[in-house]
N, C-alpha and C. Protein backbone atom coordinates (compact mmCIF):
# COMPACT_ATOMS: atom_id res chain seq x y z
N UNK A 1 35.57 -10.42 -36.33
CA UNK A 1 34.49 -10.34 -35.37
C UNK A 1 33.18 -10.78 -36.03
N UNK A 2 32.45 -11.44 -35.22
CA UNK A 2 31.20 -12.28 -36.06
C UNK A 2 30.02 -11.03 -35.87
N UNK A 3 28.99 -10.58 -37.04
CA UNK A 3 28.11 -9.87 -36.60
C UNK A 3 26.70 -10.58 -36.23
N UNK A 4 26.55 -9.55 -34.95
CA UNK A 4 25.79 -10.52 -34.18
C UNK A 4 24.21 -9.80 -34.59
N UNK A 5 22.80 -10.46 -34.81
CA UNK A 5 21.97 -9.62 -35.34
C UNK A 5 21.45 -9.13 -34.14
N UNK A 6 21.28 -9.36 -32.80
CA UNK A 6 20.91 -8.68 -31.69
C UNK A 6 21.66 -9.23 -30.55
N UNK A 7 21.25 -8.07 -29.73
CA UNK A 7 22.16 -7.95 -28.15
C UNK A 7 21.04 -7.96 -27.60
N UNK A 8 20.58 -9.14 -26.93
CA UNK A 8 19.76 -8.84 -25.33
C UNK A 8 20.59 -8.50 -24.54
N UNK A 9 21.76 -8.24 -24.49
CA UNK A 9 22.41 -8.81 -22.35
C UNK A 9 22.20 -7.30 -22.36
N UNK A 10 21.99 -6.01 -22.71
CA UNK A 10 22.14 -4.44 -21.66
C UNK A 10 20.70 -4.65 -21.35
N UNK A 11 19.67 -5.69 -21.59
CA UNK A 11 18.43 -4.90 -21.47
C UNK A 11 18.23 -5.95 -19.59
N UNK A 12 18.85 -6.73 -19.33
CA UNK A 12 18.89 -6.68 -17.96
C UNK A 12 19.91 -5.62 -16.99
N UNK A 13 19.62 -6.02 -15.60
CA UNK A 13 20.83 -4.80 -14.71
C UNK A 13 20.49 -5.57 -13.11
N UNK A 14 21.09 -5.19 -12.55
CA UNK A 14 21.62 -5.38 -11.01
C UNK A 14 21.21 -4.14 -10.20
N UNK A 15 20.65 -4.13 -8.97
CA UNK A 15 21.24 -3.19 -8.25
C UNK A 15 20.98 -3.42 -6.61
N UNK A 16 21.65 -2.83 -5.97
CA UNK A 16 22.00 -3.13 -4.68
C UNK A 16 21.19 -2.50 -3.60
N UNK A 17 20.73 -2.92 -2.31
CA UNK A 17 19.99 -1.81 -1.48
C UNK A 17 20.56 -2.44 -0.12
N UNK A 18 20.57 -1.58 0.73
CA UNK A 18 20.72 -1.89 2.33
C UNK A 18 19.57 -2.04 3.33
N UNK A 19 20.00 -2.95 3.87
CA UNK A 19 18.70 -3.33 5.31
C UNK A 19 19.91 -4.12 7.09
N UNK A 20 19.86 -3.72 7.61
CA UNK A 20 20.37 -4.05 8.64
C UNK A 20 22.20 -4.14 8.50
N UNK A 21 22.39 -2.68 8.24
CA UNK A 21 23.62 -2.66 8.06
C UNK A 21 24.53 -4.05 7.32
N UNK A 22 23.64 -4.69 6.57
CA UNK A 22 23.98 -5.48 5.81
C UNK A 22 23.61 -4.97 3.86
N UNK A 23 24.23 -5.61 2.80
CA UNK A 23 23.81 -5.04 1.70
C UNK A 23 23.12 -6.02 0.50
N UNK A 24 21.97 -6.46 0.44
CA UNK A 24 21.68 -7.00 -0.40
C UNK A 24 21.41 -6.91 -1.86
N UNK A 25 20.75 -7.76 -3.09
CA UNK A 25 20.72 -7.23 -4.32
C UNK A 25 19.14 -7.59 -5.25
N UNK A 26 18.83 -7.31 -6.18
CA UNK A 26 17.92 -7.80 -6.25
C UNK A 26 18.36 -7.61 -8.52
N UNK A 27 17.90 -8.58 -8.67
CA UNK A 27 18.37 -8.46 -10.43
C UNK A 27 17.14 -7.94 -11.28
N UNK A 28 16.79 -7.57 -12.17
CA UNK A 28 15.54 -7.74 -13.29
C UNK A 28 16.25 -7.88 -14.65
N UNK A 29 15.50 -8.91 -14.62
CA UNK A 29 15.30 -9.78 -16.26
C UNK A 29 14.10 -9.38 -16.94
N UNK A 30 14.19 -8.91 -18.11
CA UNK A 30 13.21 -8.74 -18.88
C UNK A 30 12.43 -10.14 -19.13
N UNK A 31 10.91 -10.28 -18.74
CA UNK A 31 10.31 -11.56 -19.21
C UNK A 31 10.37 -11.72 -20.77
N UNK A 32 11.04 -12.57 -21.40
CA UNK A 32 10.83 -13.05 -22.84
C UNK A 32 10.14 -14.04 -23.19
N UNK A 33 9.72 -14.54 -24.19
CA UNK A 33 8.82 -15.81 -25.18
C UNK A 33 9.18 -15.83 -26.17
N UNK A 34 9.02 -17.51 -26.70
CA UNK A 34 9.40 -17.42 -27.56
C UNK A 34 8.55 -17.04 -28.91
N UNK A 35 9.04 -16.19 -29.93
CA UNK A 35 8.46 -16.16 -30.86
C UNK A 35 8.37 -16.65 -31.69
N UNK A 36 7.86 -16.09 -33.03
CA UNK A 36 7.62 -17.17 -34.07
C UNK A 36 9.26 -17.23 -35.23
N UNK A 37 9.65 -15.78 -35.24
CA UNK A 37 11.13 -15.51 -35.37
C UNK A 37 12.43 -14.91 -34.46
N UNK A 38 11.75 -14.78 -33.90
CA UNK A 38 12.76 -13.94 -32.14
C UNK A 38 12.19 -13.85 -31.36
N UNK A 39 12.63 -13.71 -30.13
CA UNK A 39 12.18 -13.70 -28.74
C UNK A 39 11.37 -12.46 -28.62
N UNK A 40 10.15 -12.85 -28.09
CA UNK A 40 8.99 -11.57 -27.77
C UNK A 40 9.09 -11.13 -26.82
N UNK A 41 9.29 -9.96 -26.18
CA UNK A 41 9.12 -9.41 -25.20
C UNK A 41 8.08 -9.10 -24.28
N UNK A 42 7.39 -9.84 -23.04
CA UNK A 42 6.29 -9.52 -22.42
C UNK A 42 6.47 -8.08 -22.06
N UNK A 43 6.74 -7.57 -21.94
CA UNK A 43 6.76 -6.13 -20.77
C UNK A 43 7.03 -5.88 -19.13
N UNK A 44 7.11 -7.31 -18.55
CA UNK A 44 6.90 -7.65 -17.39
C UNK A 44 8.60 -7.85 -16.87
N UNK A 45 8.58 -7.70 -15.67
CA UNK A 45 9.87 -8.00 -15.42
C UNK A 45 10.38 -9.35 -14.26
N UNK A 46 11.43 -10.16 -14.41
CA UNK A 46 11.36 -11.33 -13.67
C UNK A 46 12.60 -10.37 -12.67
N UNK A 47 11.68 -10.66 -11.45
CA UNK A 47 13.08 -9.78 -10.09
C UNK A 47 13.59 -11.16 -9.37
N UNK A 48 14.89 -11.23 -9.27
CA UNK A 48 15.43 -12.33 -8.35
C UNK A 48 16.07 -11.75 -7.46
N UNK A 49 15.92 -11.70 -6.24
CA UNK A 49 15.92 -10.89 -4.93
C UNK A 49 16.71 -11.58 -4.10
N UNK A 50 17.70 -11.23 -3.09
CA UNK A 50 18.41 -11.79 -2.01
C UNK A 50 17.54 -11.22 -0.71
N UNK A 51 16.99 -11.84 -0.26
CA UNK A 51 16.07 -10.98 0.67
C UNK A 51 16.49 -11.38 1.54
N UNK A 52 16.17 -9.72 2.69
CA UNK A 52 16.80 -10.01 3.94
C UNK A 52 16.51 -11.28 4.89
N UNK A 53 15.71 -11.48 5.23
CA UNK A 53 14.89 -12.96 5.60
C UNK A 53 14.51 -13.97 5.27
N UNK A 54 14.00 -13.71 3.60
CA UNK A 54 13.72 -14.80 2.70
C UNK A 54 14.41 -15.85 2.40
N UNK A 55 15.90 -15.55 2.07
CA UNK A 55 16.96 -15.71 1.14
C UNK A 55 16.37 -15.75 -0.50
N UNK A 56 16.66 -16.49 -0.85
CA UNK A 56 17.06 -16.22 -2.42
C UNK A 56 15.55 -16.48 -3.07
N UNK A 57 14.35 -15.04 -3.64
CA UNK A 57 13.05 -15.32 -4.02
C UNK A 57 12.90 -14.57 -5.63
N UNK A 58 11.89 -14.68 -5.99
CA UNK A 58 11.80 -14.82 -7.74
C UNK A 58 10.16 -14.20 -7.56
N UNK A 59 9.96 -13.10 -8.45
CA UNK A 59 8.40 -12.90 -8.56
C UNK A 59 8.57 -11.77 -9.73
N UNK A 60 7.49 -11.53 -10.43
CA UNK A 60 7.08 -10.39 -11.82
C UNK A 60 6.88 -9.61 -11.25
N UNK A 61 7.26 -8.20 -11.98
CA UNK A 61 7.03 -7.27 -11.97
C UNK A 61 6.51 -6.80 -13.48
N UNK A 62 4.89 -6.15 -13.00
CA UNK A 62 4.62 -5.55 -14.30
C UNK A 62 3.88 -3.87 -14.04
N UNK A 63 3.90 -3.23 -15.30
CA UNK A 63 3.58 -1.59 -15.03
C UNK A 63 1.75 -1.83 -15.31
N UNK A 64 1.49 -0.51 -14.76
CA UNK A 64 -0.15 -0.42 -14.03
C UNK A 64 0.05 0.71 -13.77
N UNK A 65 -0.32 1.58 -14.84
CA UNK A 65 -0.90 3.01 -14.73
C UNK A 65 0.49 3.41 -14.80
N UNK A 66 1.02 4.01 -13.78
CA UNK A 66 2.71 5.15 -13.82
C UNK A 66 3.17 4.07 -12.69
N UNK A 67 3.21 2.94 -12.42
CA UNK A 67 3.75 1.99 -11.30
C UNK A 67 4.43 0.70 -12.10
N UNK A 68 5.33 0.32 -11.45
CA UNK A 68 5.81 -1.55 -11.56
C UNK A 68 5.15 -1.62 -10.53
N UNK A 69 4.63 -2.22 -10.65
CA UNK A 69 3.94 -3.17 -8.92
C UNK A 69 3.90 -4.99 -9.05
N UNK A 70 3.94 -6.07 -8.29
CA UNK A 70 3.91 -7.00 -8.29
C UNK A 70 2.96 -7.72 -8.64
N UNK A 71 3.34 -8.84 -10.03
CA UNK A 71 2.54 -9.55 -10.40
C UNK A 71 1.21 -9.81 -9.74
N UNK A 72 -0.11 -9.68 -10.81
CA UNK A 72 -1.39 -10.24 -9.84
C UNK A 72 -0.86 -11.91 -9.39
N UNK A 73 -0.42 -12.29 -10.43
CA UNK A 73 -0.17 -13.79 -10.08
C UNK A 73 0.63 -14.52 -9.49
N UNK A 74 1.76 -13.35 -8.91
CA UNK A 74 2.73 -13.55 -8.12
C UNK A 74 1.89 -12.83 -5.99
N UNK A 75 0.86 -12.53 -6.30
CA UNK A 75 0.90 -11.49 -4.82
C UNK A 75 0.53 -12.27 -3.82
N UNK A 76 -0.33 -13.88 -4.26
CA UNK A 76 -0.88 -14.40 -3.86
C UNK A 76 -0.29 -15.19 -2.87
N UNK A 77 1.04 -16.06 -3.48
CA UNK A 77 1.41 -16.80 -3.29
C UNK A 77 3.24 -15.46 -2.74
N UNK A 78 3.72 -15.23 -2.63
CA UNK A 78 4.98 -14.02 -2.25
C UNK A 78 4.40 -13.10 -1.91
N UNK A 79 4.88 -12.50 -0.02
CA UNK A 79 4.75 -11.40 0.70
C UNK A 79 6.04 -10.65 0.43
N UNK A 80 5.86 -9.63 -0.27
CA UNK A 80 7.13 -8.98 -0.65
C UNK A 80 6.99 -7.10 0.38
N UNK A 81 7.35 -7.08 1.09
CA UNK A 81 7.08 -5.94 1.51
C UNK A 81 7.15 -4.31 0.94
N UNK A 82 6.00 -3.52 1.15
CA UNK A 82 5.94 -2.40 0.69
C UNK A 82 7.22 -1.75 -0.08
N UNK A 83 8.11 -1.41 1.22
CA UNK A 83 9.07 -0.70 0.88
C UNK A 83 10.32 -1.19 -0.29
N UNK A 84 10.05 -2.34 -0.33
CA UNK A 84 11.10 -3.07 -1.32
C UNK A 84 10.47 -3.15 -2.93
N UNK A 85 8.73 -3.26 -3.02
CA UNK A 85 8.32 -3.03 -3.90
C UNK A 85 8.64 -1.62 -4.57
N UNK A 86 8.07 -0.55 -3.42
CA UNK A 86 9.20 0.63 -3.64
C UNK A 86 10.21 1.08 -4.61
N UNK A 87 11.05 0.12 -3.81
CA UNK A 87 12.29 0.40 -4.27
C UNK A 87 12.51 -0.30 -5.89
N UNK A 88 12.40 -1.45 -6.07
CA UNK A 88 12.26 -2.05 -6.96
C UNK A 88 11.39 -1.50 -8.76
N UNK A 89 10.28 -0.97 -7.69
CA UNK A 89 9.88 0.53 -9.00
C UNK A 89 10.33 1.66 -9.47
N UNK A 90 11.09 2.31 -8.48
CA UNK A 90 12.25 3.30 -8.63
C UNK A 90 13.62 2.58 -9.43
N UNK A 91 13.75 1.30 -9.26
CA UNK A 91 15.00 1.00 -9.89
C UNK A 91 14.78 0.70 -11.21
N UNK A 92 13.61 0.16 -11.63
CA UNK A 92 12.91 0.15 -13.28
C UNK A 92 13.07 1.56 -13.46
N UNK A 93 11.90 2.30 -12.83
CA UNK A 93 11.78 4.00 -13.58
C UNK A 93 13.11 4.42 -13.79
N UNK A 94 14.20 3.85 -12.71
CA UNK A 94 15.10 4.61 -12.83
C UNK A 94 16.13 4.52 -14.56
N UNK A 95 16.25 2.82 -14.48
CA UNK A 95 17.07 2.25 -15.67
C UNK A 95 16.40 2.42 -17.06
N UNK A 96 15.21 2.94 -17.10
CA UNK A 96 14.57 3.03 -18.42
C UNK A 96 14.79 4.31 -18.91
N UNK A 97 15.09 5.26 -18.01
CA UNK A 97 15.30 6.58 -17.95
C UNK A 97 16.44 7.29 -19.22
């Protein structure tokens, strides 16, 4: 077995929510950069969302005070609705837990 000096893949996750008796998903990727010897970690999170209406959308999530809330630089340009932001903060708080 080759030793590997780091594991990114647990620090992403999946999870699933319902809207119109249908079940959609939404992913977070940890935002990375590159560094000068390994990949730096922003803090921010990249969400790729199956949205009920949207279909398939992409925007940051970063923390602000005790919240994930949606990128300043993403709010402008993506209407992501309340309740999914919501949810999407509960599913960070939840996986860091």
């Amino acid at each position: 077995m080759t030793h590997l000096e780091r594991d990114y893949s647990c620090a992403s996750f999946t999870r699933t929510f319902e809207r119109d008796n249908s079940v959609f998903f939404a992913s977070f990727i940890p935002e990375a950069e590159e560094g000068e010897f390994e990949l730096h970690f922003t803090g921010r999170y990249i969400v790729l969302m199956l949205h009920p209406t949207k279909g398939t959308i992409q925007f940051h999530m970063e923390k602000k005070a005790d919240r994930w809330r949606v990128s300043s630089t993403d709010r402008w340009t993506l209407h992501v609705e309340q309740d999914l932001i919501d949810w999407c903060n509960n599913a960070i708080q939840h996986q860091q837990l």
